[in-house]
N, C-alpha and C. Protein backbone atom coordinates (compact mmCIF):
# COMPACT_ATOMS: atom_id res chain seq x y z
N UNK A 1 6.89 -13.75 -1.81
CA UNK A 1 8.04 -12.88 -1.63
C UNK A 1 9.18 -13.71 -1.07
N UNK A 2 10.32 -13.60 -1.63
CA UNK A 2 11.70 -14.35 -1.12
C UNK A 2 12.34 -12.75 -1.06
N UNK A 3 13.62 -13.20 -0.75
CA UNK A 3 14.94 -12.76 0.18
C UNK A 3 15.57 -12.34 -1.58
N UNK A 4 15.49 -13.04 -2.42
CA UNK A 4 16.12 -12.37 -4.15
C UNK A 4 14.80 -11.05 -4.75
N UNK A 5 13.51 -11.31 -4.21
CA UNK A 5 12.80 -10.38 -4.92
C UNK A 5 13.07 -8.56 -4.14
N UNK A 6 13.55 -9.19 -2.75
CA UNK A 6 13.71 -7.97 -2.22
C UNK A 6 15.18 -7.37 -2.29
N UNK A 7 16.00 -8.41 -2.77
CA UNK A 7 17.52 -8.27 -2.86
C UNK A 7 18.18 -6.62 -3.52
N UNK A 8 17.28 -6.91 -4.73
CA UNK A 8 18.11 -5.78 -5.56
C UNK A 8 17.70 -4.17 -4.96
N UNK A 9 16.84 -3.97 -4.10
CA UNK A 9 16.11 -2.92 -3.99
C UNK A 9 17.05 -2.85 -2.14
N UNK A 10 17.87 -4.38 -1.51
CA UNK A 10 18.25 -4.06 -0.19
C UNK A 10 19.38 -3.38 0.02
N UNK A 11 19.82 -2.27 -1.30
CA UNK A 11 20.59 -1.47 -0.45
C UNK A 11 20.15 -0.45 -0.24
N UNK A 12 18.75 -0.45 -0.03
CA UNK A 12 17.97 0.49 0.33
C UNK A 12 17.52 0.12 2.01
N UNK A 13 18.42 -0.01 2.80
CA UNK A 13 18.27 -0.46 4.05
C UNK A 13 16.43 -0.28 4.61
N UNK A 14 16.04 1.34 4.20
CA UNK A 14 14.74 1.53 4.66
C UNK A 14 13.83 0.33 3.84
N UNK A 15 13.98 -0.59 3.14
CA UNK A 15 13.25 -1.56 2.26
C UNK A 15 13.14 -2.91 3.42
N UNK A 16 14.79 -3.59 3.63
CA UNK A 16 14.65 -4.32 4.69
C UNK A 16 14.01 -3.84 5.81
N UNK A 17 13.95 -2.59 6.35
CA UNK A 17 13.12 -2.52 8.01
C UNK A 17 12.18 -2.33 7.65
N UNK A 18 11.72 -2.23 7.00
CA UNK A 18 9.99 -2.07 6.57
C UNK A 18 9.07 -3.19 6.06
N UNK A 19 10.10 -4.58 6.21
CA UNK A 19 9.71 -5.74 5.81
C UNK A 19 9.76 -6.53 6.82
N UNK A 20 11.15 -6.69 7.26
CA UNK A 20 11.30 -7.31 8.74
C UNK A 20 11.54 -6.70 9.70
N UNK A 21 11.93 -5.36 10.23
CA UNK A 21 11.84 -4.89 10.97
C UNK A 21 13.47 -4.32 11.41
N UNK A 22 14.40 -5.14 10.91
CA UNK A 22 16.07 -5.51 10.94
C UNK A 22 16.46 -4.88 10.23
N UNK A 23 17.79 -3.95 10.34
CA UNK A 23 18.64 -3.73 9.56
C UNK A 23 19.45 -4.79 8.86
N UNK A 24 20.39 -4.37 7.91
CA UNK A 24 21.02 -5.55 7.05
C UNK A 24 21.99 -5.87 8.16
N UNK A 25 22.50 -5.38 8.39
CA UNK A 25 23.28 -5.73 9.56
C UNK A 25 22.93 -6.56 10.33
N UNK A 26 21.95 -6.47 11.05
CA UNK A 26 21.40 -7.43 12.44
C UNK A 26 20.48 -8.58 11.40
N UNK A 27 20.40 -8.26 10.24
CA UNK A 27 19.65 -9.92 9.39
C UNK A 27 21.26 -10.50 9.75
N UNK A 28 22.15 -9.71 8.80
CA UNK A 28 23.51 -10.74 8.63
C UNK A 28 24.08 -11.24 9.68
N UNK A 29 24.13 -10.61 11.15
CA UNK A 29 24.36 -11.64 12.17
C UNK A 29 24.02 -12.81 12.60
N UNK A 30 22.05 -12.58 12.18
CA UNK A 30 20.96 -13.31 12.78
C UNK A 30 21.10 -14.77 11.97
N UNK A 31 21.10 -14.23 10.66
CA UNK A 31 21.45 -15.55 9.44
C UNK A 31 22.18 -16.61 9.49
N UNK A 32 23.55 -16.85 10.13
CA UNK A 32 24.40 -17.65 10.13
C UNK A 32 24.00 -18.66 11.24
N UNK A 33 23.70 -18.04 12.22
CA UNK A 33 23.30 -18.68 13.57
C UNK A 33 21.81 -19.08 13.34
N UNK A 34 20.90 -18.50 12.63
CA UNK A 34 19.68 -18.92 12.85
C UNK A 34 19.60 -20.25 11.53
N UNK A 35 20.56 -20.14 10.81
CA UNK A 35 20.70 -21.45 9.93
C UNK A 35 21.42 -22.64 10.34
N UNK A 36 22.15 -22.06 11.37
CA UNK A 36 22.89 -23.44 12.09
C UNK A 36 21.71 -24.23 13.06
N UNK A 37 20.90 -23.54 13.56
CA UNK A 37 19.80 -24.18 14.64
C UNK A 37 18.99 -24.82 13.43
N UNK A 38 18.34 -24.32 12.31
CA UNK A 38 17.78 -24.58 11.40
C UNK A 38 18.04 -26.18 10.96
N UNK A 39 19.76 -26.32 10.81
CA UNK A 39 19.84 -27.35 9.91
C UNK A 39 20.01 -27.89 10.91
N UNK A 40 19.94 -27.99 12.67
CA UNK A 40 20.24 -29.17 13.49
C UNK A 40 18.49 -29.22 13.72
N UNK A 41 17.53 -28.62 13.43
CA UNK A 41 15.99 -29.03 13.21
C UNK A 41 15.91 -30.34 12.09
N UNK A 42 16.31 -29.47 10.95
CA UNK A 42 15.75 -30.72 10.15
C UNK A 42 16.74 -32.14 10.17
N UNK A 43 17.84 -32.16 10.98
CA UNK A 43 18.40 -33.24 11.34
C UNK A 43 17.43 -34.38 12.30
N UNK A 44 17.24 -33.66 12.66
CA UNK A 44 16.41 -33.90 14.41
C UNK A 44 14.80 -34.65 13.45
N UNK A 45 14.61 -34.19 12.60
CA UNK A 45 13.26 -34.25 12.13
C UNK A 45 13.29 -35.61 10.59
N UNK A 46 14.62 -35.15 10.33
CA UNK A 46 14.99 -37.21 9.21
C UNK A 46 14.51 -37.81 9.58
N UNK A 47 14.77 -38.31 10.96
CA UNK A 47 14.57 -39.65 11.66
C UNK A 47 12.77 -39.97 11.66
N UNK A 48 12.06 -38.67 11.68
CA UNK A 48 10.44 -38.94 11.60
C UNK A 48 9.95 -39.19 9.73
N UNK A 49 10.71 -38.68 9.06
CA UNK A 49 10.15 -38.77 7.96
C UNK A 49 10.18 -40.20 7.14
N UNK A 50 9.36 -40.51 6.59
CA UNK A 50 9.07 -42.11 5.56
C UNK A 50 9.60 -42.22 4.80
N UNK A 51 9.98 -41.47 3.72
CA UNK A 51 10.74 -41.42 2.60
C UNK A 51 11.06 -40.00 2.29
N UNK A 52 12.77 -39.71 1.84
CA UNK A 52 12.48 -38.12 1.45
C UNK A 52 12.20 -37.76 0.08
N UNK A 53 11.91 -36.34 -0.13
CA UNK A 53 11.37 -36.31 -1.12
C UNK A 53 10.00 -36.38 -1.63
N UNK A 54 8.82 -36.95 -0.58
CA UNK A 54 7.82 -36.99 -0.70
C UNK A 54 7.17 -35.35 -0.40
N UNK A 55 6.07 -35.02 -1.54
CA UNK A 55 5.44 -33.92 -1.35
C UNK A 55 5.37 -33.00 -2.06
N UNK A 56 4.81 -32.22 -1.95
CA UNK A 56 5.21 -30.74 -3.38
C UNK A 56 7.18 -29.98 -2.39
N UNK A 57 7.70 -29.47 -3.00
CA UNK A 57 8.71 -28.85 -2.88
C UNK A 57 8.45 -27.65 -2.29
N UNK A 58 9.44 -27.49 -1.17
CA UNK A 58 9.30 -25.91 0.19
C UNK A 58 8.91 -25.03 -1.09
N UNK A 59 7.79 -24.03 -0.43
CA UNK A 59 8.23 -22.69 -1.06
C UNK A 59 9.52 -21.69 -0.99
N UNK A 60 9.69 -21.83 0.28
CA UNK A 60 10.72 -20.90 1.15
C UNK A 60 12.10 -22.18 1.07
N UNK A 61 12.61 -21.76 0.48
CA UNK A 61 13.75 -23.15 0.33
C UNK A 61 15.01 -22.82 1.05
N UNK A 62 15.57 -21.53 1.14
CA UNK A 62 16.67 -21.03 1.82
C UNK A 62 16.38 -20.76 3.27
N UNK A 63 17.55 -20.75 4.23
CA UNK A 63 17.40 -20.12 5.59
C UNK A 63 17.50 -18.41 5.41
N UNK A 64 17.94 -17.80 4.52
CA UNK A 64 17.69 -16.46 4.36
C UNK A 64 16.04 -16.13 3.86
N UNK A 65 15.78 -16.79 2.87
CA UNK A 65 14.10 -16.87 2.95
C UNK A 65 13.29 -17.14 4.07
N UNK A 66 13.57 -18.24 4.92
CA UNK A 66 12.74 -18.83 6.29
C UNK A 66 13.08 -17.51 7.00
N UNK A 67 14.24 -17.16 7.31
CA UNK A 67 13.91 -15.59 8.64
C UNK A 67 13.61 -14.70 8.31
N UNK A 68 13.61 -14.73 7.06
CA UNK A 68 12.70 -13.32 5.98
C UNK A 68 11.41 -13.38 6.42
N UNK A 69 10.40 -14.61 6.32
CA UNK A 69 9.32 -15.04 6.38
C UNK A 69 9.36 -14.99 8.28
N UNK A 70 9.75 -15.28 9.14
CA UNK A 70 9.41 -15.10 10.26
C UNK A 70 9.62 -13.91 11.09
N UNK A 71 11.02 -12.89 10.73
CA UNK A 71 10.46 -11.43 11.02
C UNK A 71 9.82 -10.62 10.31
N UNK A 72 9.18 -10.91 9.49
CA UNK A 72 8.41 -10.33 8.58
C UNK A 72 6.73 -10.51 9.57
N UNK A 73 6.62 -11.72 9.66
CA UNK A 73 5.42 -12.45 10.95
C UNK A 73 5.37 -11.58 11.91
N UNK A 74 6.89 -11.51 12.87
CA UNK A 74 7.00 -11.00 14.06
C UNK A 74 6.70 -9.49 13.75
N UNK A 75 7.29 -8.59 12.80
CA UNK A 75 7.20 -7.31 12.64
C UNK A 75 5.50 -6.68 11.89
N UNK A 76 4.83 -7.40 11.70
CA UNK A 76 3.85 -7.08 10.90
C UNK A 76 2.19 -7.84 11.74
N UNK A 77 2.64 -9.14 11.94
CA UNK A 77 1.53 -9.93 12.70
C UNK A 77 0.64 -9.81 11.36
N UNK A 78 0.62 -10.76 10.72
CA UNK A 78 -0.86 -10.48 9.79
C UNK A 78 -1.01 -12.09 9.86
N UNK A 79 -2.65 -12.40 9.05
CA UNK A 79 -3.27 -13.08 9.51
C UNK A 79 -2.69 -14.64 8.86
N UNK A 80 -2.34 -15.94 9.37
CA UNK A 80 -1.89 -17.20 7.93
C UNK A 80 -2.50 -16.62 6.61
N UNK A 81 -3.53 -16.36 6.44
CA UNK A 81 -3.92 -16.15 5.01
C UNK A 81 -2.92 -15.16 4.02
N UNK A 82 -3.08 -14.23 4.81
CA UNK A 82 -2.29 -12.92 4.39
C UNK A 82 -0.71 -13.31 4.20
N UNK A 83 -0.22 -13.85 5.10
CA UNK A 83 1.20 -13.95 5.29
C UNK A 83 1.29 -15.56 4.01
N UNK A 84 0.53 -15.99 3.77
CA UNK A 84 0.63 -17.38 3.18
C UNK A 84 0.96 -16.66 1.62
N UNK A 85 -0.32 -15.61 1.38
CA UNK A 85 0.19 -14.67 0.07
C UNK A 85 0.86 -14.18 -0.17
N UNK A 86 1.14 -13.73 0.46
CA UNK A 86 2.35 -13.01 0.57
C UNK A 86 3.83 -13.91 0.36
N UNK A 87 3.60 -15.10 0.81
CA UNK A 87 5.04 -15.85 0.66
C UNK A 87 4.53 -16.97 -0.55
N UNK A 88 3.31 -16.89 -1.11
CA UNK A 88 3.35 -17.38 -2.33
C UNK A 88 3.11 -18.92 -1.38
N UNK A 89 2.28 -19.52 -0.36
CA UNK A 89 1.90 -20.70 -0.08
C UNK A 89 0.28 -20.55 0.64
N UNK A 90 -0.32 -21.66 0.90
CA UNK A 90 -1.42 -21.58 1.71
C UNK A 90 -1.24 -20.88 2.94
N UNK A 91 -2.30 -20.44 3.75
CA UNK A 91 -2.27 -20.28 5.10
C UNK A 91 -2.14 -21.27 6.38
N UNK A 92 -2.34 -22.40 5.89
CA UNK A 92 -2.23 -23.37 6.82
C UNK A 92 -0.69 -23.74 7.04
N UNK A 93 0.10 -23.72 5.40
CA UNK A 93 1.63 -24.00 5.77
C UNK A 93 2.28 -22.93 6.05
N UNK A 94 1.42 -21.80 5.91
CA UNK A 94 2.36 -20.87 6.64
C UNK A 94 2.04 -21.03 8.32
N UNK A 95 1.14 -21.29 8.51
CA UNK A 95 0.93 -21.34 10.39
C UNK A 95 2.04 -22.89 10.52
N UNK A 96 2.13 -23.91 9.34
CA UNK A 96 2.75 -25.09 10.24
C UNK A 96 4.31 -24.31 10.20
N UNK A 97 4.38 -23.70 9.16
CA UNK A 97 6.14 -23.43 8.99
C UNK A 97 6.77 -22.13 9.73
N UNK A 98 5.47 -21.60 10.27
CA UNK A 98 5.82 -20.74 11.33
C UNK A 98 6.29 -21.20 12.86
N UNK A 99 5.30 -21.91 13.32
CA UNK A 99 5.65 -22.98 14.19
C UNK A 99 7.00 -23.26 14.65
N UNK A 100 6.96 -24.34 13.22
CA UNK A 100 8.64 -25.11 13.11
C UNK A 100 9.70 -24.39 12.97
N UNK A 101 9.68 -22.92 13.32
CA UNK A 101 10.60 -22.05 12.52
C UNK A 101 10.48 -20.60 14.37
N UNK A 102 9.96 -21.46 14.99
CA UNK A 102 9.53 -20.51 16.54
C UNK A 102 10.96 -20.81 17.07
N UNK A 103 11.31 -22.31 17.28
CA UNK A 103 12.15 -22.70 18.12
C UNK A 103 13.00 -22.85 17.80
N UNK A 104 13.67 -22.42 16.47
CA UNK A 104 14.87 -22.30 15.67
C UNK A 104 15.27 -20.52 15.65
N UNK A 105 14.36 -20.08 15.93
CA UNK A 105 14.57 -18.53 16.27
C UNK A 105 14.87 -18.20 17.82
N UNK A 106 13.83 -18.71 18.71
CA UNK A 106 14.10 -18.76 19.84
C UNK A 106 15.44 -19.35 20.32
N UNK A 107 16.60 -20.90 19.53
CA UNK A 107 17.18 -20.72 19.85
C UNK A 107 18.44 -19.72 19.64
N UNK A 108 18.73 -18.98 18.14
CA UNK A 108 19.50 -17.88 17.82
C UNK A 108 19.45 -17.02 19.09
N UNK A 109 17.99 -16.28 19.33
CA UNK A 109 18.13 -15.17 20.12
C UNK A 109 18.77 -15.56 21.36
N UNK A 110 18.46 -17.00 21.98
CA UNK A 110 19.13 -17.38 23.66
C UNK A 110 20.94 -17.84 22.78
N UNK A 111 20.99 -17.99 22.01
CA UNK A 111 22.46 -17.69 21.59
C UNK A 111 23.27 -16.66 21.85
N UNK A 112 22.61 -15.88 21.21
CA UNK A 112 22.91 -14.46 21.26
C UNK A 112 23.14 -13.74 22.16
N UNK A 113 22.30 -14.38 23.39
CA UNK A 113 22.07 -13.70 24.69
C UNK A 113 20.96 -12.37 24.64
N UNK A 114 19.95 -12.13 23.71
CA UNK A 114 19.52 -11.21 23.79
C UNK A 114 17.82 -11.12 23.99
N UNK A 115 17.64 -12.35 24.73
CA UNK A 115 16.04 -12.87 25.47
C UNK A 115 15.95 -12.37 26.65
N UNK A 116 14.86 -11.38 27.10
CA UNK A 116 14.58 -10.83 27.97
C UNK A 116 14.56 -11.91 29.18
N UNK A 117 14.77 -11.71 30.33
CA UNK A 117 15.00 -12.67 31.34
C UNK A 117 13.43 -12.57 31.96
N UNK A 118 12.82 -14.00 31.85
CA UNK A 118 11.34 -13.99 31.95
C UNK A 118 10.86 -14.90 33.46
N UNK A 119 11.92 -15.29 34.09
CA UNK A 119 11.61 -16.40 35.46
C UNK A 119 12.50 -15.53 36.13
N UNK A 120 11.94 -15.35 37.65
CA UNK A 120 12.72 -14.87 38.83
C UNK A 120 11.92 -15.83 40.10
N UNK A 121 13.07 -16.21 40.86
CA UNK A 121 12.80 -17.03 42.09
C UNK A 121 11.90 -16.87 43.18
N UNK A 122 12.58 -15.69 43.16
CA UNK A 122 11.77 -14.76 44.78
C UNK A 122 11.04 -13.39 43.91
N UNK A 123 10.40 -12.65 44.74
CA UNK A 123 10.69 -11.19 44.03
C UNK A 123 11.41 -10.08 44.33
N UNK A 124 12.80 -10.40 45.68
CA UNK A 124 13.95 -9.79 45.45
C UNK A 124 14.60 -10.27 44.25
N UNK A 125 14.58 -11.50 43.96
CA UNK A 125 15.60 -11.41 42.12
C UNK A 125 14.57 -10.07 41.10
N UNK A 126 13.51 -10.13 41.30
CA UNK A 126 12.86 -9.61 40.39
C UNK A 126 13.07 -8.10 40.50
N UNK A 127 13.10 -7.74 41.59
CA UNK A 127 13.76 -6.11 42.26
C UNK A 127 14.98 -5.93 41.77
N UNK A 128 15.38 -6.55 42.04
CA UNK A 128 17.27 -6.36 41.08
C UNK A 128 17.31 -6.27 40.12
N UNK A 129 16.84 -6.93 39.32
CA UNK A 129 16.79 -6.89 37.81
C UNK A 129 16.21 -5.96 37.34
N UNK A 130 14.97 -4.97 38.51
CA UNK A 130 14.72 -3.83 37.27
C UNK A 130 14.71 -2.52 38.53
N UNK A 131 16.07 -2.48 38.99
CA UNK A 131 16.88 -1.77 40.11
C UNK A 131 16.27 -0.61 39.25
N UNK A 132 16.72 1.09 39.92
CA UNK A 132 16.14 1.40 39.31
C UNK A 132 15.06 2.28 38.31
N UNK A 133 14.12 1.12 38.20
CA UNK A 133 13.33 1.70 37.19
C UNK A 133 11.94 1.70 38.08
N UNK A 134 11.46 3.40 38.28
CA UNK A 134 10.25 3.33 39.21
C UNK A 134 8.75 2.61 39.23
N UNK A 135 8.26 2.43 37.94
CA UNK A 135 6.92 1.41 37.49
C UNK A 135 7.05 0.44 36.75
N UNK A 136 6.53 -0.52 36.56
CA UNK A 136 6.31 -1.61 35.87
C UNK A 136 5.34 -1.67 35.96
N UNK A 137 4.78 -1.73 34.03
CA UNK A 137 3.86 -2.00 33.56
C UNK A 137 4.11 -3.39 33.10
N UNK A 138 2.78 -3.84 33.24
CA UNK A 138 2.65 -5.85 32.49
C UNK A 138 1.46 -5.37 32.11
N UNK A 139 1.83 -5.71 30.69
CA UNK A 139 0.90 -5.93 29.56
C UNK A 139 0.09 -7.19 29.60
N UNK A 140 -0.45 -7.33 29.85
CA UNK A 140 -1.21 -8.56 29.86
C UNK A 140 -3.50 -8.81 29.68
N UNK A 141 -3.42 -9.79 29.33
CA UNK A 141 -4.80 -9.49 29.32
C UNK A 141 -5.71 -9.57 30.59
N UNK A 142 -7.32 -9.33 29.79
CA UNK A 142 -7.96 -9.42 31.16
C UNK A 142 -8.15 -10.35 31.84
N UNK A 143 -8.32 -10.24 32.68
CA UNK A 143 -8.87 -11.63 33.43
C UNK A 143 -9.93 -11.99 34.46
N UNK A 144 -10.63 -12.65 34.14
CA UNK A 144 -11.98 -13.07 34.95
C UNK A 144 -11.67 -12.92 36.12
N UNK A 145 -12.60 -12.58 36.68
CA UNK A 145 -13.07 -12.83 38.34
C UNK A 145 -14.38 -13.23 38.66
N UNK A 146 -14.22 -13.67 39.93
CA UNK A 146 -15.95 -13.83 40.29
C UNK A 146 -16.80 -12.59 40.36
N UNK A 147 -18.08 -13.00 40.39
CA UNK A 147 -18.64 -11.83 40.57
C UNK A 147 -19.30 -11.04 41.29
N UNK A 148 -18.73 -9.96 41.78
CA UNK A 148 -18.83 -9.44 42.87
C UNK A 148 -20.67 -9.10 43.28
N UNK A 149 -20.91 -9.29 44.69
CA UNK A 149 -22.10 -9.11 44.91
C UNK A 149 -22.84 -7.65 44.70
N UNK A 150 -22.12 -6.60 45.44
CA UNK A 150 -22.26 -5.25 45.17
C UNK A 150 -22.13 -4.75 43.69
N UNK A 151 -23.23 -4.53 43.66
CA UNK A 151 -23.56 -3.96 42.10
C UNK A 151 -22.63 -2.62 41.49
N UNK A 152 -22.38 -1.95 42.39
CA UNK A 152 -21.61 -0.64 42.36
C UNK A 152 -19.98 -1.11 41.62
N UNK A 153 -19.68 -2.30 42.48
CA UNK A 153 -18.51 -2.95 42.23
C UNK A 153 -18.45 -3.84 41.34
N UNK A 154 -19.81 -4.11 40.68
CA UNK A 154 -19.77 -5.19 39.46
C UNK A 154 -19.58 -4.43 38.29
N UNK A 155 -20.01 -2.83 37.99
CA UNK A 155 -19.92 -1.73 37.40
C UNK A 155 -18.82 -1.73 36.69
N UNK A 156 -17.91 -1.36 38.14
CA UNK A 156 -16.32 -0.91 37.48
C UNK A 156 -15.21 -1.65 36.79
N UNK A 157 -16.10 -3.36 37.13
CA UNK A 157 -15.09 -4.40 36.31
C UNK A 157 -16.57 -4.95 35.06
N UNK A 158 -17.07 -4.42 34.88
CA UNK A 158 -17.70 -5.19 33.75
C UNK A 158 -17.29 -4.64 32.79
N UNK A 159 -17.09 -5.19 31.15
CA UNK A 159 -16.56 -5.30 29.99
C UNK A 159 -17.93 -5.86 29.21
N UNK A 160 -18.68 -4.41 28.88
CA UNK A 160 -19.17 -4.56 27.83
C UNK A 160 -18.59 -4.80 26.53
N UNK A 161 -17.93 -4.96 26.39
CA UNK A 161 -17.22 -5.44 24.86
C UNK A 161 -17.09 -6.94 25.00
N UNK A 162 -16.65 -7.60 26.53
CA UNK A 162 -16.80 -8.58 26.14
C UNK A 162 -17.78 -9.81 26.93
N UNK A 163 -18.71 -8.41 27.60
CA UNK A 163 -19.97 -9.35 28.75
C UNK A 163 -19.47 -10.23 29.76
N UNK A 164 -18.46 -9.86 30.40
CA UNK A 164 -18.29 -10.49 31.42
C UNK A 164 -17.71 -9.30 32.46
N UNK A 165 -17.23 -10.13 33.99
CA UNK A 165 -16.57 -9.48 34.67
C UNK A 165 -15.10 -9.58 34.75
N UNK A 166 -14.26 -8.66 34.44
CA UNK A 166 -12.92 -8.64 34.27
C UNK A 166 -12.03 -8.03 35.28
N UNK A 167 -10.69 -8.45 35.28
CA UNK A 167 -9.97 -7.28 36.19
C UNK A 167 -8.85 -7.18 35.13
N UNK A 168 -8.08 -5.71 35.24
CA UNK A 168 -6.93 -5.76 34.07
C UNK A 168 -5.91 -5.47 35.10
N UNK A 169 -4.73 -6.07 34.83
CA UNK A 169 -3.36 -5.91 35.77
C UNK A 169 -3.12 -4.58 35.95
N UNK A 170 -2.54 -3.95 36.78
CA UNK A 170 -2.63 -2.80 37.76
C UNK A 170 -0.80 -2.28 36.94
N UNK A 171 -0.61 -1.34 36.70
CA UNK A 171 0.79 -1.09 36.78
C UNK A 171 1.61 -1.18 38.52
N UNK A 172 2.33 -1.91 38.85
CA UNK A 172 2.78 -2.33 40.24
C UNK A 172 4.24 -1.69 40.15
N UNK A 173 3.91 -0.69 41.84
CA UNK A 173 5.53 0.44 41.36
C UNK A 173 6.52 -0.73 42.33
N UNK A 174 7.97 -0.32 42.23
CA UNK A 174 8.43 -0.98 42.11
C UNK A 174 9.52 -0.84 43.69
């Protein structure tokens, strides 16, 4: 799948969000800027290569194809295999060209200004920033602990699904 097979059918806006997740609108912002980081990647990346030209030829050859192919990733999550078929390559170059295609997105969005603010100093910065708002939930996974001696208490953190002893993050009010 490219960015022309879905073209004729994208003024059907519900076609683009159901692929990448974006309106045409927020692709066409994302596009210009996420191709300028793009082409200062493969600048950055000449200097490693032996000769150019060596290899079979990109599948995904455009920067409107490459962010097609990575919110399509982000909005869907399916597996390299799946996503490799889907873009008409293996699964392996879709995991390498996903990769190479993380930190060319990551930098658009800190362009943009629109990356959730993820480091705080103290946890008064962290109080300010979510002034406020009464709970915070963190999603996060489980996580081991030792194991408690009292059996009663080994109970309430064991994870039969995954045979161990776990604790899961607490929603922490705020």
């Amino acid at each position: 799948m490219n960015i022309k097979e879905i073209s004729p059918r994208i003024h059907e806006e519900r076609q683009l969000k159901a692929v990448s997740g974006v309106s045409l609108e927020q692709f066409s912002i994302l596009l210009p800027i996420f191709e300028k980081f793009l082409i200062e990647q493969q600048e950055k990346n000449k200097q490693n290569k032996i000769k150019p030209n060596n290899g079979r030829l990109p599948t995904l050859k455009t920067a409107e194809d490459k962010l097609l192919f990575f919110l399509h990733y982000m909005k869907c999550y399916p597996t390299f295999d799946q996503l490799g078929f889907t873009f008409n390559m293996s699964g392996s170059n879709a995991c390498t060209l996903l990769y190479k295609l993380f930190p060319v997105m990551l930098n658009t969005l800190n362009y943009l200004e629109v990356l959730p603010k993820t480091e705080f100093t103290d946890p008064a910065e962290m109080q300010a920033c979510f002034k406020g708002i009464g709970t915070l939930v963190i999603d996060a996974t489980e996580r081991l602990i030792q194991r408690p001696q009292d059996h009663e208490i080994q109970a309430e953190h064991y994870s039969g699904k995954k045979k161990n002893i776990l604790r899961k993050t607490p929603s922490l009010p705020l």
